[in-house]
C-alpha atoms as a PDB file:
ATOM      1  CA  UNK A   1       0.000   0.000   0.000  1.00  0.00           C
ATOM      2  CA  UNK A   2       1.478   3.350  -0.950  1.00  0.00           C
ATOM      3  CA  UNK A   3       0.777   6.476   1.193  1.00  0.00           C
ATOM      4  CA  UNK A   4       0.276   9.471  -1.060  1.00  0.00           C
ATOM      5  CA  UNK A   5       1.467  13.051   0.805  1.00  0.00           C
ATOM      6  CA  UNK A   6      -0.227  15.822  -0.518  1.00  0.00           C
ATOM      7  CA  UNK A   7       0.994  18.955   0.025  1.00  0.00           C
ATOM      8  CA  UNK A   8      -1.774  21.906   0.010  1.00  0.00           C
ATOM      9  CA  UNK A   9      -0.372  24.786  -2.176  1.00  0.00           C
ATOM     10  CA  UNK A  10      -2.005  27.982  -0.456  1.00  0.00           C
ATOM     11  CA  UNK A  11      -1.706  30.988  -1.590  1.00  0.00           C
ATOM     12  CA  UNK A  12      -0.379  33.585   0.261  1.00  0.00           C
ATOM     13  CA  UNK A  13      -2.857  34.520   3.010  1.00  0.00           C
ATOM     14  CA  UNK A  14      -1.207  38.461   3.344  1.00  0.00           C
ATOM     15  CA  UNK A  15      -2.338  38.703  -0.565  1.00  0.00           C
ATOM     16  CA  UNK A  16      -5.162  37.544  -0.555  1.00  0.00           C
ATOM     17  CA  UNK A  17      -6.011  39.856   2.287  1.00  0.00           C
ATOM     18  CA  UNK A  18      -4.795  43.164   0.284  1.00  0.00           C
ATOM     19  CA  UNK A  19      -6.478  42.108  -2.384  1.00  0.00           C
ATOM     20  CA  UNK A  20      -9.690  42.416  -0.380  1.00  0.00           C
ATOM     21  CA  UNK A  21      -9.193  45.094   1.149  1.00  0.00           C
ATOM     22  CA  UNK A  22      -8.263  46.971  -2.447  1.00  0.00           C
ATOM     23  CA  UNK A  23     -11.603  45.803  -3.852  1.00  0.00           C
ATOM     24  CA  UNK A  24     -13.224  47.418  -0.878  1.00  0.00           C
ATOM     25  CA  UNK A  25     -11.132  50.290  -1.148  1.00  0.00           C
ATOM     26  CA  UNK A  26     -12.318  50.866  -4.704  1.00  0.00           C
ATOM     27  CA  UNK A  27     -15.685  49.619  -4.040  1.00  0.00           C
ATOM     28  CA  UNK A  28     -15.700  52.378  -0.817  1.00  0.00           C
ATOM     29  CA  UNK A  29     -13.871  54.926  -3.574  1.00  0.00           C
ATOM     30  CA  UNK A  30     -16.812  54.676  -6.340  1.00  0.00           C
ATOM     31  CA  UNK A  31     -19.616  54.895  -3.807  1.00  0.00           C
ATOM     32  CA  UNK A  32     -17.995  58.346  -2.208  1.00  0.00           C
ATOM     33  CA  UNK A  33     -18.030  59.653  -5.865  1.00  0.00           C
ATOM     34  CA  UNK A  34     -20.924  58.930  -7.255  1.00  0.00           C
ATOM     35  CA  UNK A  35     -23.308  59.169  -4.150  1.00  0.00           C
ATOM     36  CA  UNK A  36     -23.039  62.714  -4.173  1.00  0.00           C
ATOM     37  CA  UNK A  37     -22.941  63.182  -7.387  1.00  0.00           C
ATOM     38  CA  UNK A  38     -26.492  61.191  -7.691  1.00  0.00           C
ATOM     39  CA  UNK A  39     -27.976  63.347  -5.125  1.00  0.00           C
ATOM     40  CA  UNK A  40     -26.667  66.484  -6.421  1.00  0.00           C
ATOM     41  CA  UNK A  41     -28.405  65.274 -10.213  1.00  0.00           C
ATOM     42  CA  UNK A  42     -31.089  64.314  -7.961  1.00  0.00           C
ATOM     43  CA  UNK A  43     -32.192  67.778  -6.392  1.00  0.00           C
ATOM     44  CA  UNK A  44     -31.184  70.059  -9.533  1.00  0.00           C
ATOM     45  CA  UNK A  45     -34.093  68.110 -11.683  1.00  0.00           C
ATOM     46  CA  UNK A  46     -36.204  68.344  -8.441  1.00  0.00           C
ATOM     47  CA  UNK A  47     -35.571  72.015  -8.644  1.00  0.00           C
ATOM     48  CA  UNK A  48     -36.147  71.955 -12.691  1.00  0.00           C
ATOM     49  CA  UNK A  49     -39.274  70.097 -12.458  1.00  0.00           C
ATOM     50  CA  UNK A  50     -40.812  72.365  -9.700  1.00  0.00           C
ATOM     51  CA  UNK A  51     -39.879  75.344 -11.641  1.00  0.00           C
ATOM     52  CA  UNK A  52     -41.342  74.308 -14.768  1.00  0.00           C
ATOM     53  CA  UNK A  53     -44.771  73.027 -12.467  1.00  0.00           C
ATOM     54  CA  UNK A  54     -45.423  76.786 -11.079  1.00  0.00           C
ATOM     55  CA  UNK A  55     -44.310  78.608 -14.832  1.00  0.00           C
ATOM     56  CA  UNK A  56     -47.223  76.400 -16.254  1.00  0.00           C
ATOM     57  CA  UNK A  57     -49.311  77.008 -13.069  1.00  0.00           C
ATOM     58  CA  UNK A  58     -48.643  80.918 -13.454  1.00  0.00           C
ATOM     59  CA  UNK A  59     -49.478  80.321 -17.473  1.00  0.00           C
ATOM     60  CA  UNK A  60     -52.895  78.854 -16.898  1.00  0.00           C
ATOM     61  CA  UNK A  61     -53.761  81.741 -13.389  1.00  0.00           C
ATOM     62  CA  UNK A  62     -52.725  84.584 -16.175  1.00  0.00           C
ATOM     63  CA  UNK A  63     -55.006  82.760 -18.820  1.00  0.00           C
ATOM     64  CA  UNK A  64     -57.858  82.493 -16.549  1.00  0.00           C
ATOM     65  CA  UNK A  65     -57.280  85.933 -15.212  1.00  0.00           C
ATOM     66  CA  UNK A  66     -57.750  87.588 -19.171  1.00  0.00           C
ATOM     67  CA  UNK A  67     -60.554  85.687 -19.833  1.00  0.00           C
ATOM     68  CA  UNK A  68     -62.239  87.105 -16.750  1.00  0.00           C
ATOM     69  CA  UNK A  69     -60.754  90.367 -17.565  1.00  0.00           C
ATOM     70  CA  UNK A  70     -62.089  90.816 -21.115  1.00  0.00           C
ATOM     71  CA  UNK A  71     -65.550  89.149 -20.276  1.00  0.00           C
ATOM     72  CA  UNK A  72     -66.582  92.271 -17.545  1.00  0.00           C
ATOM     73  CA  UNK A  73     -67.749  95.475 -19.551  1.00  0.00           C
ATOM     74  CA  UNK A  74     -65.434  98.293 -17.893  1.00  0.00           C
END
């Protein structure tokens, strides 16, 4: 009966470990970048949008306003 010895090639546990910690690092990096610049995009269209809502809201009082306007005899 032969005895096989098998030896366990591991790689090296300090490498492994930096490699981790790099893809964290980036991970961590990408996620400080672009979260702001998400919320940032985020509250300028807010600020579009709401801007455009009261110009057409302002459009439509003004209509209203000339039809009542021109409808009374002065």
């Amino acid at each position: 009966m032969q005895i096989r010895t098998q030896q366990a090639i591991a790689p090296c546990q300090d490498c492994s470990h930096t490699s981790k910690l790099d893809q964290t690092g980036m991970v961590s990096v990408i996620l400080l970048v672009t979260l702001p610049l998400i919320v940032a995009t985020g509250i300028f269209g807010w600020k579009k949008y709401r801007a455009s809502v009261l110009r057409r809201q302002i459009a439509t009082l003004e209509k209203i306003w000339r039809l009542s306007f021109n409808k009374e005899p002065s």
